[in-house]
Protein backbone atom coordinates (compact mmCIF):
# COMPACT_ATOMS: atom_id res chain seq x y z
CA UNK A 1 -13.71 151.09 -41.73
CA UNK A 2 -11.76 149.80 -38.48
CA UNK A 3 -11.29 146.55 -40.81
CA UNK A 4 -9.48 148.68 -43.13
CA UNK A 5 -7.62 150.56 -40.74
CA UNK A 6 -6.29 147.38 -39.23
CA UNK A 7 -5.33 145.96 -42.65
CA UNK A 8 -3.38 149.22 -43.42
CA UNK A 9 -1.28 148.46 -40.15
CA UNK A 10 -0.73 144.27 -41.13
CA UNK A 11 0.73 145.74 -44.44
CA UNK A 12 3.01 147.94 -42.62
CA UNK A 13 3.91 145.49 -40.07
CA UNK A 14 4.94 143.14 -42.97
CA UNK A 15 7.04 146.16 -44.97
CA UNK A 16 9.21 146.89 -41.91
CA UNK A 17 9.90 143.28 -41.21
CA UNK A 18 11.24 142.88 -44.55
CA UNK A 19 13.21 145.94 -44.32
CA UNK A 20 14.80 144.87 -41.22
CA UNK A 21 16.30 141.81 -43.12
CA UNK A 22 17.90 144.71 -45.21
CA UNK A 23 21.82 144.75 -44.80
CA UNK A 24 21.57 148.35 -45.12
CA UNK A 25 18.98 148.82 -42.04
CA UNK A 26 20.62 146.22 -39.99
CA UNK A 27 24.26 148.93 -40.41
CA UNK A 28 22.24 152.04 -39.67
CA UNK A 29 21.35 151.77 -35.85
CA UNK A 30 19.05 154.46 -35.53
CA UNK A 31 16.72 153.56 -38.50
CA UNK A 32 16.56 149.77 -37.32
CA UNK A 33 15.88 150.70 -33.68
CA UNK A 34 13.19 152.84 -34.98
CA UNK A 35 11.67 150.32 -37.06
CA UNK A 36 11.89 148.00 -33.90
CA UNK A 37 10.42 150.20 -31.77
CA UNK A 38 7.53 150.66 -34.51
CA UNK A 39 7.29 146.96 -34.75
CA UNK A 40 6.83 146.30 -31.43
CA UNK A 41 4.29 148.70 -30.80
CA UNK A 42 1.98 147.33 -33.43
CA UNK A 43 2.65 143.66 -33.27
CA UNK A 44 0.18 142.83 -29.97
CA UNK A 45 -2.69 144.19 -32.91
CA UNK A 46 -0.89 142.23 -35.48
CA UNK A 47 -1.43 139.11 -33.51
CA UNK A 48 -4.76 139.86 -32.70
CA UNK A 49 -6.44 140.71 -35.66
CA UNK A 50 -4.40 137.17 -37.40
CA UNK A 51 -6.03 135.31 -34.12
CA UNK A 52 -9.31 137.15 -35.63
CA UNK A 53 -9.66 136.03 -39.00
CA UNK A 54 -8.39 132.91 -38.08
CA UNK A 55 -11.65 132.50 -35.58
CA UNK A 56 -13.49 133.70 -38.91
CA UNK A 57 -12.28 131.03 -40.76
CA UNK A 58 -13.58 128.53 -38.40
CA UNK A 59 -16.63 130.50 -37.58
CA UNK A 60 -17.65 129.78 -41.47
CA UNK A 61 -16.72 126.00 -41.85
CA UNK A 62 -19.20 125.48 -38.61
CA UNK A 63 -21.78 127.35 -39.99
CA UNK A 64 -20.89 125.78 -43.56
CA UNK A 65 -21.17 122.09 -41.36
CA UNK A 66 -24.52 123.18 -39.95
CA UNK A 67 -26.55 123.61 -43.02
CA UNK A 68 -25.85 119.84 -44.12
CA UNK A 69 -26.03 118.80 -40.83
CA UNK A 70 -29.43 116.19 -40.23
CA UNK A 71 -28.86 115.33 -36.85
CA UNK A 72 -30.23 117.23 -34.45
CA UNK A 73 -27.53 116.50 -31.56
CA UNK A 74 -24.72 117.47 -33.57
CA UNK A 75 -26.59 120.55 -34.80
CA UNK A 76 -27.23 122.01 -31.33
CA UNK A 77 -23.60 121.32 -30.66
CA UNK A 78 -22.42 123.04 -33.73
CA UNK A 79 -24.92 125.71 -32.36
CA UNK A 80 -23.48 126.26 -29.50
CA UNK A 81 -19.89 126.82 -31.06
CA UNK A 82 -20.93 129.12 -33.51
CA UNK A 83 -22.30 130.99 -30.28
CA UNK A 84 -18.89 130.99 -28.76
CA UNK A 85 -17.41 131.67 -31.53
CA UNK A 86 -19.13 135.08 -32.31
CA UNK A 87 -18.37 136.08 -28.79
CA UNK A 88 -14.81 136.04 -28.94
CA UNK A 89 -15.01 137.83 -32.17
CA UNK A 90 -16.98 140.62 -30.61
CA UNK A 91 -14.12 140.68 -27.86
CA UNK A 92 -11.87 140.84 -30.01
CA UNK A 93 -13.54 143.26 -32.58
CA UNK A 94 -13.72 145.51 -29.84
CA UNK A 95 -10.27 145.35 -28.09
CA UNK A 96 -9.26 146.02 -31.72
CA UNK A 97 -11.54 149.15 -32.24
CA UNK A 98 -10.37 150.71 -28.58
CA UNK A 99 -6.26 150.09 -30.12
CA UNK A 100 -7.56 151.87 -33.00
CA UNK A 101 -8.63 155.45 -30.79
CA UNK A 102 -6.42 158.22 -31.24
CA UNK A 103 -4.25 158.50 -28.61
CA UNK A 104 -3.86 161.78 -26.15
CA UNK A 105 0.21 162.28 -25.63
CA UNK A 106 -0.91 163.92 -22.64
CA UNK A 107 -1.79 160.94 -21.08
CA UNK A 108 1.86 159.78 -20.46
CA UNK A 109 2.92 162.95 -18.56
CA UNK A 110 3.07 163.74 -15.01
CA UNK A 111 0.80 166.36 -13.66
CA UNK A 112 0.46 169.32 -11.67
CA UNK A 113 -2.54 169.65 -9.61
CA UNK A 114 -4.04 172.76 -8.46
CA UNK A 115 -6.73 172.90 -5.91
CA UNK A 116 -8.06 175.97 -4.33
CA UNK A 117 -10.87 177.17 -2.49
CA UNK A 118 -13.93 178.35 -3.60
CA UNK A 119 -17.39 179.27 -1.93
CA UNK A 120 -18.27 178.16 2.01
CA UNK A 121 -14.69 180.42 3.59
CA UNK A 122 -12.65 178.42 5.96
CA UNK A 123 -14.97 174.80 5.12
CA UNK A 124 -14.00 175.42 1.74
CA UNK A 125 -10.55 176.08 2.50
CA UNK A 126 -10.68 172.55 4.70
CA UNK A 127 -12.06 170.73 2.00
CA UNK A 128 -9.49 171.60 -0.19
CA UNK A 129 -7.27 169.54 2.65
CA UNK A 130 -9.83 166.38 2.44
CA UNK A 131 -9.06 166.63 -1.73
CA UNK A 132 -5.53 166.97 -1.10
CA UNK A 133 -5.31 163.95 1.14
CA UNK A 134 -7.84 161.99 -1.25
CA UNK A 135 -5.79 162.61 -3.87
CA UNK A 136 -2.54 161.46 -1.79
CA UNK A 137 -3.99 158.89 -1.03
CA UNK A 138 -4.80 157.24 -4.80
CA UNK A 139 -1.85 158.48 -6.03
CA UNK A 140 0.11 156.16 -3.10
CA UNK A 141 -2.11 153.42 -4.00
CA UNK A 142 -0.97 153.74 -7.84
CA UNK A 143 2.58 153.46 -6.62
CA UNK A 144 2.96 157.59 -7.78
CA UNK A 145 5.08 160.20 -6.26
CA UNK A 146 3.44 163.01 -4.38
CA UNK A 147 5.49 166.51 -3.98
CA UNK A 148 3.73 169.52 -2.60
CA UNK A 149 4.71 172.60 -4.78
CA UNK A 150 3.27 175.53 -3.05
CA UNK A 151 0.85 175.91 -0.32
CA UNK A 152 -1.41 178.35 1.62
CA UNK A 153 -2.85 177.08 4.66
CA UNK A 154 -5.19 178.54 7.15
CA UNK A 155 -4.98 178.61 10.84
CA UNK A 156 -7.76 175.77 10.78
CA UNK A 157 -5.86 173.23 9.22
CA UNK A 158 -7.49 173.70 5.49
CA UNK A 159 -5.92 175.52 2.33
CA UNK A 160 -6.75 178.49 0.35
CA UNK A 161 -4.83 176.76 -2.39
CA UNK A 162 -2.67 174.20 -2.58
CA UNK A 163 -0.27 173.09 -5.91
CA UNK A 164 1.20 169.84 -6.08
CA UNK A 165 3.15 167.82 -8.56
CA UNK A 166 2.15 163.52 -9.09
CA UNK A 167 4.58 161.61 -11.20
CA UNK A 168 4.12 158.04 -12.06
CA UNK A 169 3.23 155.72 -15.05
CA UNK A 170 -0.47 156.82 -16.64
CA UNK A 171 -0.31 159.69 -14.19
CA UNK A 172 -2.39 162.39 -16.20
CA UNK A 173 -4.53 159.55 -18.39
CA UNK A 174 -6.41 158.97 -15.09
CA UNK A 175 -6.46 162.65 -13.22
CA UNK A 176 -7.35 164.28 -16.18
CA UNK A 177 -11.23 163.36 -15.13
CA UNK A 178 -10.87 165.82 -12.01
CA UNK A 179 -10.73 168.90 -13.29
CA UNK A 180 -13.81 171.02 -12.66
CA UNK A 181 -15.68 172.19 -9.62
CA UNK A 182 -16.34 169.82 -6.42
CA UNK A 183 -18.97 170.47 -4.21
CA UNK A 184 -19.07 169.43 -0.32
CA UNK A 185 -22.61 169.12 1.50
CA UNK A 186 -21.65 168.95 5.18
CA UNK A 187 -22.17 170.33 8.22
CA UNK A 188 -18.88 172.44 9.51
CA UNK A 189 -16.78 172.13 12.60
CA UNK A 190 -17.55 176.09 13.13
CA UNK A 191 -21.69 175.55 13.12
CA UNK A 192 -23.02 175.45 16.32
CA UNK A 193 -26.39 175.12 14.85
CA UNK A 194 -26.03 171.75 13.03
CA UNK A 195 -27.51 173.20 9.78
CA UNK A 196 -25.46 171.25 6.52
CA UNK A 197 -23.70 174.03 4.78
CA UNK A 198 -22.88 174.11 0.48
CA UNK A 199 -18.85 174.19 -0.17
CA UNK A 200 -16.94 174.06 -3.19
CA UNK A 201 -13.30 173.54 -4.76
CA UNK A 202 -11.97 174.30 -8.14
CA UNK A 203 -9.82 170.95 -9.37
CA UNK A 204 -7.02 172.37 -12.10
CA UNK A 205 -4.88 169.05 -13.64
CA UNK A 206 -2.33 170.00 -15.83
CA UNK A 207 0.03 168.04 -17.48
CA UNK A 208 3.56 169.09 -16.75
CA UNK A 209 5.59 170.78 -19.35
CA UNK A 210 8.87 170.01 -20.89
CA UNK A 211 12.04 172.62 -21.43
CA UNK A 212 11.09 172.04 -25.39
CA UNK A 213 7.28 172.55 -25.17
CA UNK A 214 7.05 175.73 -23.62
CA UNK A 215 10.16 178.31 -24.37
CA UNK A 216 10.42 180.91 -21.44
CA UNK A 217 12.78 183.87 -22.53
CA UNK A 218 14.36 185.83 -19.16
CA UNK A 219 13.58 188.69 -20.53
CA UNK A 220 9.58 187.92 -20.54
CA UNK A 221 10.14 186.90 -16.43
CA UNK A 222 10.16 189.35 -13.47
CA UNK A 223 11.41 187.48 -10.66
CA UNK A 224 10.68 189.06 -6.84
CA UNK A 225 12.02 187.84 -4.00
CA UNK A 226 10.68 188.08 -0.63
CA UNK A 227 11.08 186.59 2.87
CA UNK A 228 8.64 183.76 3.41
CA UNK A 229 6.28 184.06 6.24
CA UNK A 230 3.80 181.59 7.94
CA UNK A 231 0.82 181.90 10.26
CA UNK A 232 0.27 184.86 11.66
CA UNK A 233 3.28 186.74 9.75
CA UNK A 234 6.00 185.23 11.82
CA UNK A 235 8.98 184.39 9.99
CA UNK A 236 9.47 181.15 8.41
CA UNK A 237 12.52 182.13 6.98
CA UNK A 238 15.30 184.89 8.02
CA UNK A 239 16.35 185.07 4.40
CA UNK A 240 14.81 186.09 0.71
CA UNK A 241 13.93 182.89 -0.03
CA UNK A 242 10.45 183.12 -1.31
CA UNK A 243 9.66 183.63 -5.06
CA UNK A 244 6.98 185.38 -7.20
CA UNK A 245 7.63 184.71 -10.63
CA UNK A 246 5.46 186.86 -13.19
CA UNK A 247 5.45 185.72 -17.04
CA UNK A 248 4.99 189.49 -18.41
CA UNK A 249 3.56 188.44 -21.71
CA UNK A 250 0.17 186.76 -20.12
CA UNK A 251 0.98 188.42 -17.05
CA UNK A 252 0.38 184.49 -15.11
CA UNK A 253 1.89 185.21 -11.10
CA UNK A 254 3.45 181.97 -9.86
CA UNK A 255 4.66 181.93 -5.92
CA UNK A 256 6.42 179.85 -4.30
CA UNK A 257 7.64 180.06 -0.62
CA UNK A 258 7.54 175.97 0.47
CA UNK A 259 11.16 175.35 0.17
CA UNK A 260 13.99 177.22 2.33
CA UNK A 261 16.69 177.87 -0.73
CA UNK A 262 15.46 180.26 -3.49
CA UNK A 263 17.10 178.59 -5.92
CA UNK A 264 14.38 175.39 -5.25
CA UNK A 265 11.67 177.64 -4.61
CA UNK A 266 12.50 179.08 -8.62
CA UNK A 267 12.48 175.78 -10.09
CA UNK A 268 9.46 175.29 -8.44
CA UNK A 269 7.82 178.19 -10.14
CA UNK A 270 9.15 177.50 -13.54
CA UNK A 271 7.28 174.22 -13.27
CA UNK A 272 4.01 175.98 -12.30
CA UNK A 273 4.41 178.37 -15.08
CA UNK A 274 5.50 175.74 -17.63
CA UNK A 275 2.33 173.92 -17.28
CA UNK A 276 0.42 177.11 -16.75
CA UNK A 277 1.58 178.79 -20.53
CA UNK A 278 1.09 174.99 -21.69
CA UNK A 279 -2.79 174.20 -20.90
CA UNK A 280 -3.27 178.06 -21.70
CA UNK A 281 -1.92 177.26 -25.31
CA UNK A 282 -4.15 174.26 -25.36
CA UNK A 283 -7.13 176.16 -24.17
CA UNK A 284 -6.43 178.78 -27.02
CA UNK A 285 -6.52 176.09 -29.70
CA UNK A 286 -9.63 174.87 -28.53
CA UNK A 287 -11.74 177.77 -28.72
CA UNK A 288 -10.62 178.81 -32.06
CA UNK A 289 -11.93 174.89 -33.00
CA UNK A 290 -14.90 175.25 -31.08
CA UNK A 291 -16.36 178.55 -30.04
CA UNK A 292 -19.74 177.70 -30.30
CA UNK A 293 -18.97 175.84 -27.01
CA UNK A 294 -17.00 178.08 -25.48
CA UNK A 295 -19.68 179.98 -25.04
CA UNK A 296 -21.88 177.65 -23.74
CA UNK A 297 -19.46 176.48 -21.18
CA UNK A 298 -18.22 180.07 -20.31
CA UNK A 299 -14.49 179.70 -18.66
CA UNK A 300 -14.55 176.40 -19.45
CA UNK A 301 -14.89 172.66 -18.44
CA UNK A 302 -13.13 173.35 -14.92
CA UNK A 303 -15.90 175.44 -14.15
CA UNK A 304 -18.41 172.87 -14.24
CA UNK A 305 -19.92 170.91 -11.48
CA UNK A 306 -18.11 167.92 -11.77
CA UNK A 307 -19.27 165.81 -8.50
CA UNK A 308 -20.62 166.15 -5.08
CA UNK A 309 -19.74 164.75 -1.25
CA UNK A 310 -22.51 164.27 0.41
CA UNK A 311 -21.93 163.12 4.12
CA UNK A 312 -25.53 163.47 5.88
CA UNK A 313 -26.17 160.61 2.73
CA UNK A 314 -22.90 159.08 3.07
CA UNK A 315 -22.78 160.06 -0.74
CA UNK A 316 -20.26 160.88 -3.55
CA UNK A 317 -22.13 161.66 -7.05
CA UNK A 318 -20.68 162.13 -9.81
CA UNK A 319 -22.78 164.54 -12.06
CA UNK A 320 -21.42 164.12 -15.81
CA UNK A 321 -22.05 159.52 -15.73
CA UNK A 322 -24.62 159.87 -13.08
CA UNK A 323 -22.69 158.00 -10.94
CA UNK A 324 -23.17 157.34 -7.28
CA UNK A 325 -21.96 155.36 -4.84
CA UNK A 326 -22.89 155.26 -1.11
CA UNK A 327 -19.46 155.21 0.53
CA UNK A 328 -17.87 158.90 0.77
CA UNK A 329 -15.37 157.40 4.09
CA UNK A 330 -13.53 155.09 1.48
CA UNK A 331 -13.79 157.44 -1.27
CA UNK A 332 -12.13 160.48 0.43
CA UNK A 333 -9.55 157.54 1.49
CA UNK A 334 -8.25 157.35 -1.64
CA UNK A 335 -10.74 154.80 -3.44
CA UNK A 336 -11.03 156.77 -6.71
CA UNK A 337 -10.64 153.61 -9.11
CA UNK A 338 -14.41 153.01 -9.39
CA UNK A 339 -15.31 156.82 -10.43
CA UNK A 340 -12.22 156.72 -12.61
CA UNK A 341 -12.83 153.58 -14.50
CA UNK A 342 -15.83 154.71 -14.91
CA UNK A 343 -14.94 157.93 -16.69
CA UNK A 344 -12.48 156.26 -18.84
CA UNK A 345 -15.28 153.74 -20.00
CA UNK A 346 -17.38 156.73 -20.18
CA UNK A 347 -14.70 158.21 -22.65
CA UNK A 348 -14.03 155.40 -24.38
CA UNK A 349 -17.98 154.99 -25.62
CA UNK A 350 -18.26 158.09 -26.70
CA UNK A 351 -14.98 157.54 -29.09
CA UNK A 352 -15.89 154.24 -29.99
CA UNK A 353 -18.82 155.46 -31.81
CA UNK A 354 -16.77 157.56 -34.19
CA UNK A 355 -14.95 153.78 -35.42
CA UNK A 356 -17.52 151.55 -37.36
């Protein structure tokens, strides 16, 4: 089947090559760029699956060597290439299969992230700050840009909820694998008894909307503005510059009181609610495929238990591979790779099996 698949893209590599020899392509810029663009996307499995069967071919005339072959020397060398040889084609056969997988087109967007607190009161609120940070953290060791959309802290240092957007190359591909529920095993600055104490976080990743994917209409917005306030209710801001934006239709509330001009703090919101209207499309889709599970799952996969931080065990688990590792310090420094490798392989398995 993959064989086929692969052979289907060879013979369409080979048509648009001849068709941009065409006089007639090469004078209409758009269609030759296009068949460029095509071309060059496809080629690196062109190459490969040529370097394949050419391995194949040679695979063969060793095995065809081997069963004239008398002397017992050359046949354990022969052996040994034919061993070789089958390896590389099961490298190959598989980096083939994983070009094959569908791709998400989500996985190229930038994200919004949305963390907020859940059980465990002001620990969960200051675990939602350790998240945050993690989560700064990776994203500055992928070379991604961090910008904090709209926060509500608490007078301990910690967050009710915090909204932030990440932009970089492969940005959603990787976050995509932290949306769900986070627990924190720990004992809290605020016990005086030392007893460890059960905290969670809900992890929301969305990928970020375009102008074209999600149409707002004015008249489906009510836009309030208010004057932003900090701590305490002193003033953070002697002007109306803080924004609650309400999509009427869905009735989705969006604030945002971070920036000083209301104009930013809008654009802010439209960003929220763009993403917001988008995953809530997606999420509608999906339970009209699959309401069986939707059932199951309740409110869905961001509700789950998705991993645990452990620090009496120095411990990070992560509950759908049954990963763990023993170093929760580095971890909450920003050393997600391992866990997020992991989950792609994970992911990747569990497609491969669909291509035979």
């Amino acid at each position: 089947m993959w064989r086929e698949k692969i052979e289907a893209i060879v013979k369409q590599y080979e048509e648009l090559t001849q068709k941009m020899a065409d006089p007639q392509i090469i004078g209409d810029m758009n269609r030759y760029r296009e068949y460029a663009q095509t071309l060059a996307e496809i080629e690196p499995l062109v190459d490969r699956y040529r370097e394949y069967q050419r391995i194949e071919r040679e695979l063969e005339e060793e095995r065809a060597l081997l069963r004239i072959e008398k002397d017992m020397e050359l046949r354990n060398l022969l052996e040994e290439d034919i061993a070789r040889l089958k390896g590389i084609l099961e490298k190959y056969e598989e980096e083939m299969k994983i070009a094959l997988l569908p791709k998400d087109p989500r996985d190229t967007k930038n994200t919004l992230v949305e963390i907020r607190a859940g059980t465990g009161g002001e620990e969960a609120a200051l675990f939602v700050a350790d998240l945050f940070r993690m989560y700064s953290r990776y994203a500055e060791r992928q070379g991604w840009r961090v910008e904090v959309m709209s926060a509500n802290p608490t007078e301990l240092g910690g967050f009710k909820e915090i909204i932030f957007a990440v932009e970089g190359k492969g940005v959603y591909s990787k976050l995509k694998f932290e949306s769900g529920v986070h627990r924190v095993q720990r004992i809290p600055v605020t016990e005086a008894g030392g007893r460890i104490h059960t905290s969670t976080a809900t992890v929301a990743v969305l990928p970020e909307a375009d102008e074209v994917e999600v149409e707002i209409k004015p008249e489906d917005l009510r836009v309030d503005v208010y004057r932003s306030s900090g701590h305490g209710g002193q003033s953070v801001n002697t002007t109306d510059s803080a924004v609650r934006m309400t999509h009427l239709p869905t009735g989705i509330v969006v604030t945002c009181q971070d920036e000083k001009s209301q104009h930013k703090n809008k654009a802010k919101a439209l960003r929220i609610l763009r993403a917001r209207l988008l995953e809530l499309e997606r999420k509608s889709q999906k339970e009209e495929i699959d309401r069986e599970r939707r059932t199951q799952i309740g409110t869905g996969e961001r509700s789950e238990r998705i991993r645990t931080y452990n620090f009496p065990q120095n411990r990070v688990t992560d509950h759908r591979i049954n990963l763990t590792l023993y170093r929760l310090e580095t971890v909450l420094e920003g050393e997600l790779e391992e866990i997020i490798e992991a989950l792609i392989a994970e992911e990747r398995a569990r497609m491969l099996e669909k291509v035979s």
